[in-house]
ModelCIF file with pLDDT and N, C-alpha, C, O atoms, coordinates in Angstrom:
data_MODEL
#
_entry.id   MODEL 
#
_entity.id                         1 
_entity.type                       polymer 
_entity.pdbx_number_of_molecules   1 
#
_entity_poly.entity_id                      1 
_entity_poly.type                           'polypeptide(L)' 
_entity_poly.nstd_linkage                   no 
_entity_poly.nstd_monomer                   no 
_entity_poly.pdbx_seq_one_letter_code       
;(UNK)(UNK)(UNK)(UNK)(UNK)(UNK)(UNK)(UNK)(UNK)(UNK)(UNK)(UNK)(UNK)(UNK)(UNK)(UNK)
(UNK)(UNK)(UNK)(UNK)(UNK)(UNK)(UNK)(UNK)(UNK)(UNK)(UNK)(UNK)(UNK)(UNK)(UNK)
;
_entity_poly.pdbx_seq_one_letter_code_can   XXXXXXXXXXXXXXXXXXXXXXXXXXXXXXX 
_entity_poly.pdbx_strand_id                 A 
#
loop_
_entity_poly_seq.entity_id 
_entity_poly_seq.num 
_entity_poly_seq.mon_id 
_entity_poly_seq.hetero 
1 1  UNK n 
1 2  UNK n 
1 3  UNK n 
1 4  UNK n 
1 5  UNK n 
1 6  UNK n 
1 7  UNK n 
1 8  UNK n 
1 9  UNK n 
1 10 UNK n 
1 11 UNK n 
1 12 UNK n 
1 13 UNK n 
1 14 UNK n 
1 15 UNK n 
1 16 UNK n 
1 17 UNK n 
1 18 UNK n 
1 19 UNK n 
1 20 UNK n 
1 21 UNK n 
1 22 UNK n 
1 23 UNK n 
1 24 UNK n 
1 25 UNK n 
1 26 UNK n 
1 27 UNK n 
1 28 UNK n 
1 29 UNK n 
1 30 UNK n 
1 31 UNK n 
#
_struct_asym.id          A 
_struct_asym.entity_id   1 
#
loop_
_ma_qa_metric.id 
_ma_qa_metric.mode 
_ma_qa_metric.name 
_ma_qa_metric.software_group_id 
_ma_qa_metric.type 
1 global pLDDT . pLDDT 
2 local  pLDDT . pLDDT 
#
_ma_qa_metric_global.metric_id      1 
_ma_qa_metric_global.metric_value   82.03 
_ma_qa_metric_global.model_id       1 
_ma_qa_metric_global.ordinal_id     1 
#
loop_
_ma_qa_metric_local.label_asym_id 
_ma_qa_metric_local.label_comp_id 
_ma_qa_metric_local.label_seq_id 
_ma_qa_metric_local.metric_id 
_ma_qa_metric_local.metric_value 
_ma_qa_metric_local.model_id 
_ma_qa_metric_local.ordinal_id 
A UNK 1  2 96.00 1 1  
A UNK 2  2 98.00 1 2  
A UNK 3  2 96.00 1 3  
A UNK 4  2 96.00 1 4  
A UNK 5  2 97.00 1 5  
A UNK 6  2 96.00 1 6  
A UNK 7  2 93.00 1 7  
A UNK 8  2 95.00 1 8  
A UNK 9  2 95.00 1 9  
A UNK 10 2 93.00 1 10 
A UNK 11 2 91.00 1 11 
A UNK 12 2 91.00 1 12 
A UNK 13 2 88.00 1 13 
A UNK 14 2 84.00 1 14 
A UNK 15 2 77.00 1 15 
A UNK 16 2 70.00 1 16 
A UNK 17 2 73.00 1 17 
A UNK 18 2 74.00 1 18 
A UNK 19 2 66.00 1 19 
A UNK 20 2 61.00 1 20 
A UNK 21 2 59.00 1 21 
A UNK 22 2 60.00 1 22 
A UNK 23 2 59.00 1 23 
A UNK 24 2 65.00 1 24 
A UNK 25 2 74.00 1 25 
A UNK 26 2 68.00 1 26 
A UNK 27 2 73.00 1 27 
A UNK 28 2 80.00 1 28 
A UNK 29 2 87.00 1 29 
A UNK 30 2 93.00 1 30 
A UNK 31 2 95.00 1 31 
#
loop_
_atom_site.group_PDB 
_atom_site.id 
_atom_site.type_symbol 
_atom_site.label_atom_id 
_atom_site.label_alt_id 
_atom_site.label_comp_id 
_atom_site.label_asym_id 
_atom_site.label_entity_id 
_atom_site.label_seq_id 
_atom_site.pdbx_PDB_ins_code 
_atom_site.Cartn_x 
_atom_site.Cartn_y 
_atom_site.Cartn_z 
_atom_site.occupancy 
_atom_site.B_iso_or_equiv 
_atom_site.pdbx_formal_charge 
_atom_site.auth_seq_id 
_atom_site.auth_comp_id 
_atom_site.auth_asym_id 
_atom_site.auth_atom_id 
_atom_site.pdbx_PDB_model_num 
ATOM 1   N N  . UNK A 1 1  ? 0.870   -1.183 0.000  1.00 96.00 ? 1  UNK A N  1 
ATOM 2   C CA . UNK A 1 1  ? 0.000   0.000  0.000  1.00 96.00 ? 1  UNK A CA 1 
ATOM 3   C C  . UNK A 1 1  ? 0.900   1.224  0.000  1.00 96.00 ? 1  UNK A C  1 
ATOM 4   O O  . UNK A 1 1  ? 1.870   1.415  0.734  1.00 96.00 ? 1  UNK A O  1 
ATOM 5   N N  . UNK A 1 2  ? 0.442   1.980  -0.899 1.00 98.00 ? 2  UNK A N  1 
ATOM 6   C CA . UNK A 1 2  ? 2.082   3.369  -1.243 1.00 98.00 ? 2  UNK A CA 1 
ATOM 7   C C  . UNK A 1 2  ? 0.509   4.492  -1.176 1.00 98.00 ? 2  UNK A C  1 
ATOM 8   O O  . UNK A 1 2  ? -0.347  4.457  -2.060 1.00 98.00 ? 2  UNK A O  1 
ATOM 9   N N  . UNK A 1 3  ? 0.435   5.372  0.007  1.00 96.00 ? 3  UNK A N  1 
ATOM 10  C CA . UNK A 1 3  ? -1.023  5.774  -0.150 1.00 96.00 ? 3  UNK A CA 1 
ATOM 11  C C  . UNK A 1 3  ? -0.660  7.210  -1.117 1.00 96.00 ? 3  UNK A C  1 
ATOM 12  O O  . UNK A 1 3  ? -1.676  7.886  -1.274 1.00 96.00 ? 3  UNK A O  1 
ATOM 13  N N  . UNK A 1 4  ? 0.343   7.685  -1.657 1.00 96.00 ? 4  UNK A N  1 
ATOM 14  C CA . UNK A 1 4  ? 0.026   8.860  -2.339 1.00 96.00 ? 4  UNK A CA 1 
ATOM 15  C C  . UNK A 1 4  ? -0.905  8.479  -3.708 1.00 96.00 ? 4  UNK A C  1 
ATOM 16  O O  . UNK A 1 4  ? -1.802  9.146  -4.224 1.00 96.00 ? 4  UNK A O  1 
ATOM 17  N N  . UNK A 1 5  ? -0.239  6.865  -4.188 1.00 97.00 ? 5  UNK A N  1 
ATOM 18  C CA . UNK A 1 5  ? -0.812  6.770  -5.095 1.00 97.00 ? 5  UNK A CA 1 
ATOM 19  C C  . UNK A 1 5  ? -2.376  6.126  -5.043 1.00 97.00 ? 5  UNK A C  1 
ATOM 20  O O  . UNK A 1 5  ? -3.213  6.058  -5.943 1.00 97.00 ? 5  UNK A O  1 
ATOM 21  N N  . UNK A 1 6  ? -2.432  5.743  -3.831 1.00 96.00 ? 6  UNK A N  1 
ATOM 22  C CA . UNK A 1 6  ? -3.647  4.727  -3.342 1.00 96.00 ? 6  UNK A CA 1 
ATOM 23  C C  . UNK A 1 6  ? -4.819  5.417  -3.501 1.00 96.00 ? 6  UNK A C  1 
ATOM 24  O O  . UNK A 1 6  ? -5.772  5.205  -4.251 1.00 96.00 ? 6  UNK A O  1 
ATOM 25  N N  . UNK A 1 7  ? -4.594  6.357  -2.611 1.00 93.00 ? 7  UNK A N  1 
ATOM 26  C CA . UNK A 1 7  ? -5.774  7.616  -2.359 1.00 93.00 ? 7  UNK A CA 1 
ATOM 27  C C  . UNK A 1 7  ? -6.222  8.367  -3.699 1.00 93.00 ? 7  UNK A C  1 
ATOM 28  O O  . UNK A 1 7  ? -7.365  8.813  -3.801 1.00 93.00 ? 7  UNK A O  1 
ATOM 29  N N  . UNK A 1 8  ? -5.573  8.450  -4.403 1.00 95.00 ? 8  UNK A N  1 
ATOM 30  C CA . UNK A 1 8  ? -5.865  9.150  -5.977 1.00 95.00 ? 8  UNK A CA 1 
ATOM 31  C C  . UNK A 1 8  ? -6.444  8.353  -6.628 1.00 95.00 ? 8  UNK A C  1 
ATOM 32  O O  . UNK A 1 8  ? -7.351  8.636  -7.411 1.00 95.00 ? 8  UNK A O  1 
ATOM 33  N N  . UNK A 1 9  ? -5.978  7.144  -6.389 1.00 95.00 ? 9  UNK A N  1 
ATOM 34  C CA . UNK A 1 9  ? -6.929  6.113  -7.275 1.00 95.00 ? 9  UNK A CA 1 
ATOM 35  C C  . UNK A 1 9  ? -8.351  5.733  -7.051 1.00 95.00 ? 9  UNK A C  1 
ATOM 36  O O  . UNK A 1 9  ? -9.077  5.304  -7.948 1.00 95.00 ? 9  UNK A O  1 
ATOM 37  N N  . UNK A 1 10 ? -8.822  5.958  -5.457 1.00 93.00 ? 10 UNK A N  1 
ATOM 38  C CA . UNK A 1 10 ? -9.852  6.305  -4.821 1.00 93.00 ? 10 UNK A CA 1 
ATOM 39  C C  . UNK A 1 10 ? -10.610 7.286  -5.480 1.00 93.00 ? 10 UNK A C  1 
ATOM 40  O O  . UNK A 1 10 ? -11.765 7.363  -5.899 1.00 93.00 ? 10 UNK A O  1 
ATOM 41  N N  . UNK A 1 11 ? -9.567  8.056  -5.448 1.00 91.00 ? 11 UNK A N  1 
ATOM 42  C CA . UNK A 1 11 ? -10.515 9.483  -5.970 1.00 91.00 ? 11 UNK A CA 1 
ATOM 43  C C  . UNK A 1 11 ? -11.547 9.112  -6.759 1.00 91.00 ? 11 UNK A C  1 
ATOM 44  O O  . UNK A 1 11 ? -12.770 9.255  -6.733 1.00 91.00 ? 11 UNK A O  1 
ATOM 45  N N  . UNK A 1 12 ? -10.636 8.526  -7.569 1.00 91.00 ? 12 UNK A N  1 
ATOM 46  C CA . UNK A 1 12 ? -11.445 8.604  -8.870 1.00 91.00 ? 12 UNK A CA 1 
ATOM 47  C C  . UNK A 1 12 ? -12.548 7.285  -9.053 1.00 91.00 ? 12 UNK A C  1 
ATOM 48  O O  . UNK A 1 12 ? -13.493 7.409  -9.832 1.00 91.00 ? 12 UNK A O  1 
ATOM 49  N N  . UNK A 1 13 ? -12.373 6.192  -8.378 1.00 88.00 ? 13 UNK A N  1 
ATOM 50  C CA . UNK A 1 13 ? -13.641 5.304  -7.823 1.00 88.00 ? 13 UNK A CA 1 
ATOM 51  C C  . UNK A 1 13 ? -14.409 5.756  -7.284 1.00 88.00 ? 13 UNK A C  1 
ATOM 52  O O  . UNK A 1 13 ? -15.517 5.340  -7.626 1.00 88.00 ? 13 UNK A O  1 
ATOM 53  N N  . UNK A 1 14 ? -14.425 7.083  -5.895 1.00 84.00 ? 14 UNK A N  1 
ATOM 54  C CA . UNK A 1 14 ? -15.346 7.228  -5.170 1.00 84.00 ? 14 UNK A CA 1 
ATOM 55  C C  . UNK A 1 14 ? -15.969 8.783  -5.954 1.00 84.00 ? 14 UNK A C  1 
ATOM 56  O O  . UNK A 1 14 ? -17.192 8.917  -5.936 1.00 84.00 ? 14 UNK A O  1 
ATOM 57  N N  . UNK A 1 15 ? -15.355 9.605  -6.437 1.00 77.00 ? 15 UNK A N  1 
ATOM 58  C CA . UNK A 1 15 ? -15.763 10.540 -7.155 1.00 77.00 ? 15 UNK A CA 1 
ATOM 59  C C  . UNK A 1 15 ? -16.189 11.610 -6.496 1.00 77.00 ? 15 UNK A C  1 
ATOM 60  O O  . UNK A 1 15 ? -15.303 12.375 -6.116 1.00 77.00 ? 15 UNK A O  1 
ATOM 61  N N  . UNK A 1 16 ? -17.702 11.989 -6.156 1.00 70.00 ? 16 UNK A N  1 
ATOM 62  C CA . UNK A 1 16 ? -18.186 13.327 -5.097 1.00 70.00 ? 16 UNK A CA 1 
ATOM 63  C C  . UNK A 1 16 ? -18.205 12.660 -3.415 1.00 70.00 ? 16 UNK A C  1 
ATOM 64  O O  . UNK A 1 16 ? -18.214 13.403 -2.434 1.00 70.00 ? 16 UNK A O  1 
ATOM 65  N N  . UNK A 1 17 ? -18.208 10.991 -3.307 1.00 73.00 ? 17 UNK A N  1 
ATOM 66  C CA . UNK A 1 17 ? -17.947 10.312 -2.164 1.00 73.00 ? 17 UNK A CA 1 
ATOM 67  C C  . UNK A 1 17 ? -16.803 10.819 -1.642 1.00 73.00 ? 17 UNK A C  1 
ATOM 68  O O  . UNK A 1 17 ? -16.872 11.108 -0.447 1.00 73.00 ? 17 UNK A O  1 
ATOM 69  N N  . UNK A 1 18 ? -15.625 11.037 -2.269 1.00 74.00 ? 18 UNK A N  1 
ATOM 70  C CA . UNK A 1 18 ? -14.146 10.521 -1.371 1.00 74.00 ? 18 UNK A CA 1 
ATOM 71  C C  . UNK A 1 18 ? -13.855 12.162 -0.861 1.00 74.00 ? 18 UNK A C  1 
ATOM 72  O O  . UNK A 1 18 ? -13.139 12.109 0.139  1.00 74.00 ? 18 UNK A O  1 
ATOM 73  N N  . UNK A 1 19 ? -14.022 12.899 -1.049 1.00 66.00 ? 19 UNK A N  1 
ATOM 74  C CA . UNK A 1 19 ? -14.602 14.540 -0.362 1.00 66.00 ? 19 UNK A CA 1 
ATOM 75  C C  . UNK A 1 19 ? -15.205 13.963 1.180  1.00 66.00 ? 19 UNK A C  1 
ATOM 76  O O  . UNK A 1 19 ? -14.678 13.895 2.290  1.00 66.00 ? 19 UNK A O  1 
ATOM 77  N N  . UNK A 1 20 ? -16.649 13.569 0.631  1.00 61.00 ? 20 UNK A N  1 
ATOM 78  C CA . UNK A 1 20 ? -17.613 13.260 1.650  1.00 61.00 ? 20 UNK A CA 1 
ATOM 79  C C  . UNK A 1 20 ? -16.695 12.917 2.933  1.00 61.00 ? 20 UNK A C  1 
ATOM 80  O O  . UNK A 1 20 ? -16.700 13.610 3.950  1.00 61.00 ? 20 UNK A O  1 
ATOM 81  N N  . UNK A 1 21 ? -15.832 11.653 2.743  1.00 59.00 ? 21 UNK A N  1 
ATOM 82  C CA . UNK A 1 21 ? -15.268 11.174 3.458  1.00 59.00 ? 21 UNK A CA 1 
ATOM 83  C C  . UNK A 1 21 ? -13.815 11.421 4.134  1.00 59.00 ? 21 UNK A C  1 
ATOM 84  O O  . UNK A 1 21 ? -13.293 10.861 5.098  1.00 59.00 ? 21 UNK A O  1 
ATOM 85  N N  . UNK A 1 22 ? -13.428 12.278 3.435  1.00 60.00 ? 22 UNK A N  1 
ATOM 86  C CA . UNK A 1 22 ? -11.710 12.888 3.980  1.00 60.00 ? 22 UNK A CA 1 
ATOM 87  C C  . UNK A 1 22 ? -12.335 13.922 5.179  1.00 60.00 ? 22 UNK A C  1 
ATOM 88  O O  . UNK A 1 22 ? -13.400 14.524 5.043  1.00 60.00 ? 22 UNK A O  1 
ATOM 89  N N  . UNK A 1 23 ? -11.625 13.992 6.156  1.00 59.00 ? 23 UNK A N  1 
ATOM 90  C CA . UNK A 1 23 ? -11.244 14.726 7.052  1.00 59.00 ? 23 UNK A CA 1 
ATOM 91  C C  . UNK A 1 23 ? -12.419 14.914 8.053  1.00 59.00 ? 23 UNK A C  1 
ATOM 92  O O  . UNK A 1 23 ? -12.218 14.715 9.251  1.00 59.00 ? 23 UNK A O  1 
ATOM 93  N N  . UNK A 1 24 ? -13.657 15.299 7.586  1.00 65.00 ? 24 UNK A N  1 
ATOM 94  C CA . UNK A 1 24 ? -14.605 15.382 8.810  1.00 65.00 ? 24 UNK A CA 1 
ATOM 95  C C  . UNK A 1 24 ? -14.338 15.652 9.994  1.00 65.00 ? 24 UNK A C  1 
ATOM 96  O O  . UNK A 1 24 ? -14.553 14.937 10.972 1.00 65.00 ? 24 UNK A O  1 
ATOM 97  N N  . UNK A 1 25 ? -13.763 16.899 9.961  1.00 74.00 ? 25 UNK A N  1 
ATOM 98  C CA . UNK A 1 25 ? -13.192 17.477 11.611 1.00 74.00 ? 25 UNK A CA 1 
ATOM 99  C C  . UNK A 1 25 ? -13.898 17.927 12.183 1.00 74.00 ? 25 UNK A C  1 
ATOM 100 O O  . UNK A 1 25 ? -14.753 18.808 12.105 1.00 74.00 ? 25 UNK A O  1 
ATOM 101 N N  . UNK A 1 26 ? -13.383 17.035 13.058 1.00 68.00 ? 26 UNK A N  1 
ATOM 102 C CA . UNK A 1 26 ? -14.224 17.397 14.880 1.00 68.00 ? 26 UNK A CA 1 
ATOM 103 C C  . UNK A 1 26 ? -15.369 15.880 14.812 1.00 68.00 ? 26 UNK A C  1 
ATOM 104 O O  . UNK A 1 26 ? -15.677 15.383 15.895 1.00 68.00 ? 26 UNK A O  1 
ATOM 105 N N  . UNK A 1 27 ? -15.931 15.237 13.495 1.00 73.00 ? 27 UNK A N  1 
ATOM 106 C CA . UNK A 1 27 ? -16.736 14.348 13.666 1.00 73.00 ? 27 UNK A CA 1 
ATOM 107 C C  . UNK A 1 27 ? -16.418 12.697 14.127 1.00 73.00 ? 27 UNK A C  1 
ATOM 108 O O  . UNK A 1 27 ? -17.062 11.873 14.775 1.00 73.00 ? 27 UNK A O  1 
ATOM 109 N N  . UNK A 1 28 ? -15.039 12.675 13.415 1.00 80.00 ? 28 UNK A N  1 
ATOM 110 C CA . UNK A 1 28 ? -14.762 11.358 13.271 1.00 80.00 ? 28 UNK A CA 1 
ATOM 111 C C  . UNK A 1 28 ? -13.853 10.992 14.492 1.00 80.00 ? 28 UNK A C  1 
ATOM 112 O O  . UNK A 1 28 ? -13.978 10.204 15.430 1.00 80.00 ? 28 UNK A O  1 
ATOM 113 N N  . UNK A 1 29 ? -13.001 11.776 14.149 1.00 87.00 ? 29 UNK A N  1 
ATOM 114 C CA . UNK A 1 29 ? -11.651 11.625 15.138 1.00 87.00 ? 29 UNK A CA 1 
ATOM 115 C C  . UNK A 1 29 ? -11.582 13.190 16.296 1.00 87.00 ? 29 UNK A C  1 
ATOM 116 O O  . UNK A 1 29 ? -11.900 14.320 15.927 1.00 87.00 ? 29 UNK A O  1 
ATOM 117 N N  . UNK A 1 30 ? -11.292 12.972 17.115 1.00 93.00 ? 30 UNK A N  1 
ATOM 118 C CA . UNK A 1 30 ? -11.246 14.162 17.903 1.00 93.00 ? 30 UNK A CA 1 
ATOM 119 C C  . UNK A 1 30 ? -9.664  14.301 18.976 1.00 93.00 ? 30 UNK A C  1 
ATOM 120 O O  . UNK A 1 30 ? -9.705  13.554 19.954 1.00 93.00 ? 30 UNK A O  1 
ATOM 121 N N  . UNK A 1 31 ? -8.636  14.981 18.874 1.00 95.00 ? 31 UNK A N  1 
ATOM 122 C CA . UNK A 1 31 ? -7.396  15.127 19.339 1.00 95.00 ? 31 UNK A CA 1 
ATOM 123 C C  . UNK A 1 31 ? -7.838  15.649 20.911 1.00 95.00 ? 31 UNK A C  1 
ATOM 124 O O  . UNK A 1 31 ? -6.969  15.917 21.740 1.00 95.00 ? 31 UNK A O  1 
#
C-alpha cells in the first residue's frame, strides 16, 4: 500500500464520495 498513489486512485472510484469522506473534523476523530 504506497497511499500517495492509493488515495488518488480512490478518488477517482469514489468521485463526489471521497470529499464526503476525507477529514470530517471534529466528527470522526477528535485530538
Amino acid at each position: 500500500y504506497l497511499s500517495c498513489f492509493e488515495m488518488k486512485i480512490l478518488s477517482h472510484l469514489r468521485d463526489e464520495k471521497y470529499c464526503e469522506d476525507r477529514c470530517q473534523l471534529g466528527r470522526k476523530q477528535i485530538s
